[in-house]
Protein backbone atom coordinates (compact mmCIF):
# COMPACT_ATOMS: atom_id res chain seq x y z
CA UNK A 1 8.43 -7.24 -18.64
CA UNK A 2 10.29 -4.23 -20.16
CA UNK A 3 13.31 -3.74 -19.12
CA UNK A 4 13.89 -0.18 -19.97
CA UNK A 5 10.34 0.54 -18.40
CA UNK A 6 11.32 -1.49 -15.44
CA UNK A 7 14.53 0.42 -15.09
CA UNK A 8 13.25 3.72 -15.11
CA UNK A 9 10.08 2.86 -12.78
CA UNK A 10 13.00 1.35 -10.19
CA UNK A 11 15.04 4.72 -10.47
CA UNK A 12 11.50 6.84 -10.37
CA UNK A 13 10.46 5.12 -7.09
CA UNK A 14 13.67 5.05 -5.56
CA UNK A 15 13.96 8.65 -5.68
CA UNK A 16 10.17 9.05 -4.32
CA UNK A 17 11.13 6.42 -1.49
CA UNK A 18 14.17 8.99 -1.10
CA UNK A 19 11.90 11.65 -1.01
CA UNK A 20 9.55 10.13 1.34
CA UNK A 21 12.52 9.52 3.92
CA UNK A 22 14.33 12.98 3.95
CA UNK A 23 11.10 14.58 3.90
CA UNK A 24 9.64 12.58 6.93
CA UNK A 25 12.57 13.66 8.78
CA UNK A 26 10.79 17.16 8.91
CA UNK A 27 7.91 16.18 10.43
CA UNK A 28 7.63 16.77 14.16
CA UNK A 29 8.67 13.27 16.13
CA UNK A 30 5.45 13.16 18.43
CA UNK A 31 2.16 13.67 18.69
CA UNK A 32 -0.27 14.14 21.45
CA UNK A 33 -2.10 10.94 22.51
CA UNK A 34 0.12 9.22 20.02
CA UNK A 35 3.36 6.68 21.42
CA UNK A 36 4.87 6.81 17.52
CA UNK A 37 5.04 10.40 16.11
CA UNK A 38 3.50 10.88 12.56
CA UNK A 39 7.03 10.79 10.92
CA UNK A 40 7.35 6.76 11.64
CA UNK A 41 5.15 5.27 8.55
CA UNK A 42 6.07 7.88 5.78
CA UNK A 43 9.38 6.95 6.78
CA UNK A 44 8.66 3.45 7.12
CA UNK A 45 7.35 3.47 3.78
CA UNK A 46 9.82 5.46 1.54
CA UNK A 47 12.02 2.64 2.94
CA UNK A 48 10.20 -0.13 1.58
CA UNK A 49 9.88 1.88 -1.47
CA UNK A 50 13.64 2.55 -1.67
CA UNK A 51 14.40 -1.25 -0.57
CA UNK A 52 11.69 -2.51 -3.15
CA UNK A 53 13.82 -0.40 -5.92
CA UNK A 54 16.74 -1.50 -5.28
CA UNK A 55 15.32 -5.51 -5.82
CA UNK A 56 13.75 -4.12 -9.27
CA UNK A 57 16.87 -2.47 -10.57
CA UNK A 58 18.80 -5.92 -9.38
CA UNK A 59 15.95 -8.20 -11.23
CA UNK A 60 16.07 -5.98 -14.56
CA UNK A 61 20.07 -7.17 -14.69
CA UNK A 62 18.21 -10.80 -14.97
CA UNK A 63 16.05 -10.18 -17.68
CA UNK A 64 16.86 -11.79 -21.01
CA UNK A 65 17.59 -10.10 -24.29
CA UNK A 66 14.63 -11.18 -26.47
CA UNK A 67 11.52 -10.16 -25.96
CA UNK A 68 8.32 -11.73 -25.68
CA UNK A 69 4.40 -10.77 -26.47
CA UNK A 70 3.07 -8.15 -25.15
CA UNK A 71 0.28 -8.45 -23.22
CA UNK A 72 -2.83 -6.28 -23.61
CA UNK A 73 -3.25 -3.29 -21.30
CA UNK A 74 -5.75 -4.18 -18.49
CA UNK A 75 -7.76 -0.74 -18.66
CA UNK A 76 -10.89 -2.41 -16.77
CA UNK A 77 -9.03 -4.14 -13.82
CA UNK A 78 -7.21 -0.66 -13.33
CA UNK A 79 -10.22 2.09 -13.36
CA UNK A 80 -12.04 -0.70 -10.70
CA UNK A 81 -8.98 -0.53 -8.44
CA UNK A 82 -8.31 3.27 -8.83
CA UNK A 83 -12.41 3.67 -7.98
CA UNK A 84 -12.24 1.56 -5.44
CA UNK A 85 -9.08 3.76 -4.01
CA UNK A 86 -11.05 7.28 -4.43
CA UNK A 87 -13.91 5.34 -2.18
CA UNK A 88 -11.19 4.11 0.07
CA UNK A 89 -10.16 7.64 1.03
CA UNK A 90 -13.35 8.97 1.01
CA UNK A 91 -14.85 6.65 3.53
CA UNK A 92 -11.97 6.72 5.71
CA UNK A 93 -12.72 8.70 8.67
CA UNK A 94 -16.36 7.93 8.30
CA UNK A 95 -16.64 3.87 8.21
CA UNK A 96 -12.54 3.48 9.80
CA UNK A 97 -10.03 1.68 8.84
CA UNK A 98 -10.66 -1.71 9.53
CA UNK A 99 -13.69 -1.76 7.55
CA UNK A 100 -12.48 0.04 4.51
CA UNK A 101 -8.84 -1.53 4.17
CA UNK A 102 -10.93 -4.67 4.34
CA UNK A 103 -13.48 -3.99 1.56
CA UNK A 104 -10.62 -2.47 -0.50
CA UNK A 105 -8.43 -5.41 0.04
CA UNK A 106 -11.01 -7.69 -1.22
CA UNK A 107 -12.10 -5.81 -4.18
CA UNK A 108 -8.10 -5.72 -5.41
CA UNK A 109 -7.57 -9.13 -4.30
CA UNK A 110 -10.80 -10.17 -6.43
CA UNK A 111 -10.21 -7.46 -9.57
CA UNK A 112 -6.33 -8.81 -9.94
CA UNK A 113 -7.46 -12.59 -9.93
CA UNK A 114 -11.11 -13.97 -9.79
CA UNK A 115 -11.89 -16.54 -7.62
CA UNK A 116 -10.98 -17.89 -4.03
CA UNK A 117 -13.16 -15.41 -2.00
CA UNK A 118 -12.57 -16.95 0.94
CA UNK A 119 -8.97 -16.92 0.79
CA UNK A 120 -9.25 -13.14 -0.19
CA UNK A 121 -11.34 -12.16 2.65
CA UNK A 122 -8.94 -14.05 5.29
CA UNK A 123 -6.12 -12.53 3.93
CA UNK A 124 -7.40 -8.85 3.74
CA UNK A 125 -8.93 -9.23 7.51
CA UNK A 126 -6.12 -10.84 9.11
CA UNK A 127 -4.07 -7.76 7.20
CA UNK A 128 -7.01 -5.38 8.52
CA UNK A 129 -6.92 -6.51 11.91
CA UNK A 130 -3.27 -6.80 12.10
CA UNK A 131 -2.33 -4.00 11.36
CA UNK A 132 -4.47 -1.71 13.42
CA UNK A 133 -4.10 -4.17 16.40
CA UNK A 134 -0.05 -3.61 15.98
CA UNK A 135 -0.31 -0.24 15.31
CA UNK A 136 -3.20 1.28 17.31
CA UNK A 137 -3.14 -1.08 20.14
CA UNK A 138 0.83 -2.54 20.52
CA UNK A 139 2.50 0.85 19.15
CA UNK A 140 -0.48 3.21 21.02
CA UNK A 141 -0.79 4.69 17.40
CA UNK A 142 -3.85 6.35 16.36
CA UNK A 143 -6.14 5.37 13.15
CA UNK A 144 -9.47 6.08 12.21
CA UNK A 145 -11.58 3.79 14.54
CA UNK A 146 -14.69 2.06 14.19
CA UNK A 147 -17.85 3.73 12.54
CA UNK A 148 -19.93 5.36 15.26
CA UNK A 149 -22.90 3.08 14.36
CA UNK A 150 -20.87 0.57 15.02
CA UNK A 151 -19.84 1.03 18.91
């Protein structure tokens, strides 16, 4: 943990969650066939970003004065993840959402810590499943669906 880094990341992303909010304020409030309008989750998110900020720049005034090892850059763990991110959006629209948030999910889950597969895939298909149950089904939003091979 640096602070310095971890100060300037908090300020960087708070400004970006900033961004996110004012800017999603432009966006038009509905959309046809749609209950929540497409302004909702970039809002929703520069929120979280602002809110998880605001925890990082409160944490850094925590940090002690000596510092420790550092720890070696994890260049492998991150070029899997960002791959597995460029597939992600790629296969979107064609395979849907649950399927790919799934499969991404579990490749993170397994690249950031080996082991406990199971636990990994329960955790990223409850999140799969929850999420486009709340949003597509509860909040009448609209994500990509299913596959078509798979109807």
């Amino acid at each position: 943990m640096n602070k310095t880094a971890d100060r300037i990341a908090a300020v960087a992303f708070l400004a970006v969650g900033a961004l996110f909010m004012v800017e999603s304020l432009r966006i038009s409030k509905s959309a046809y066939g749609s209950a929540v309008g497409p302004n909702v989750f970039p809002f929703l998110l520069g929120l979280v970003l602002v809110l998880l900020s605001i925890k990082l720049l409160f944490e850094t005034r925590n940090y002690s004065g000596a510092t420790g090892e550092k720890l070696p850059r994890q260049y492998k763990k991150f070029l899997v993840i960002f791959i597995a991110a460029i597939f992600y959006a790629a296969l979107l629209e064609t395979v849907g959402y649950v399927i790919t948030t799934f499969l991404f999910l579990v490749i993170g889950f397994q690249t950031m810590e080996k082991g406990a597969l199971w636990k990994s895939i329960a955790i990223a298909a409850g999140f799969s499943l929850g999420v486009y149950g709340l949003y597509v089904k509860l909040l009448q939003g609209t994500l990509p669906s299913w596959p078509i091979w798979f109807q």
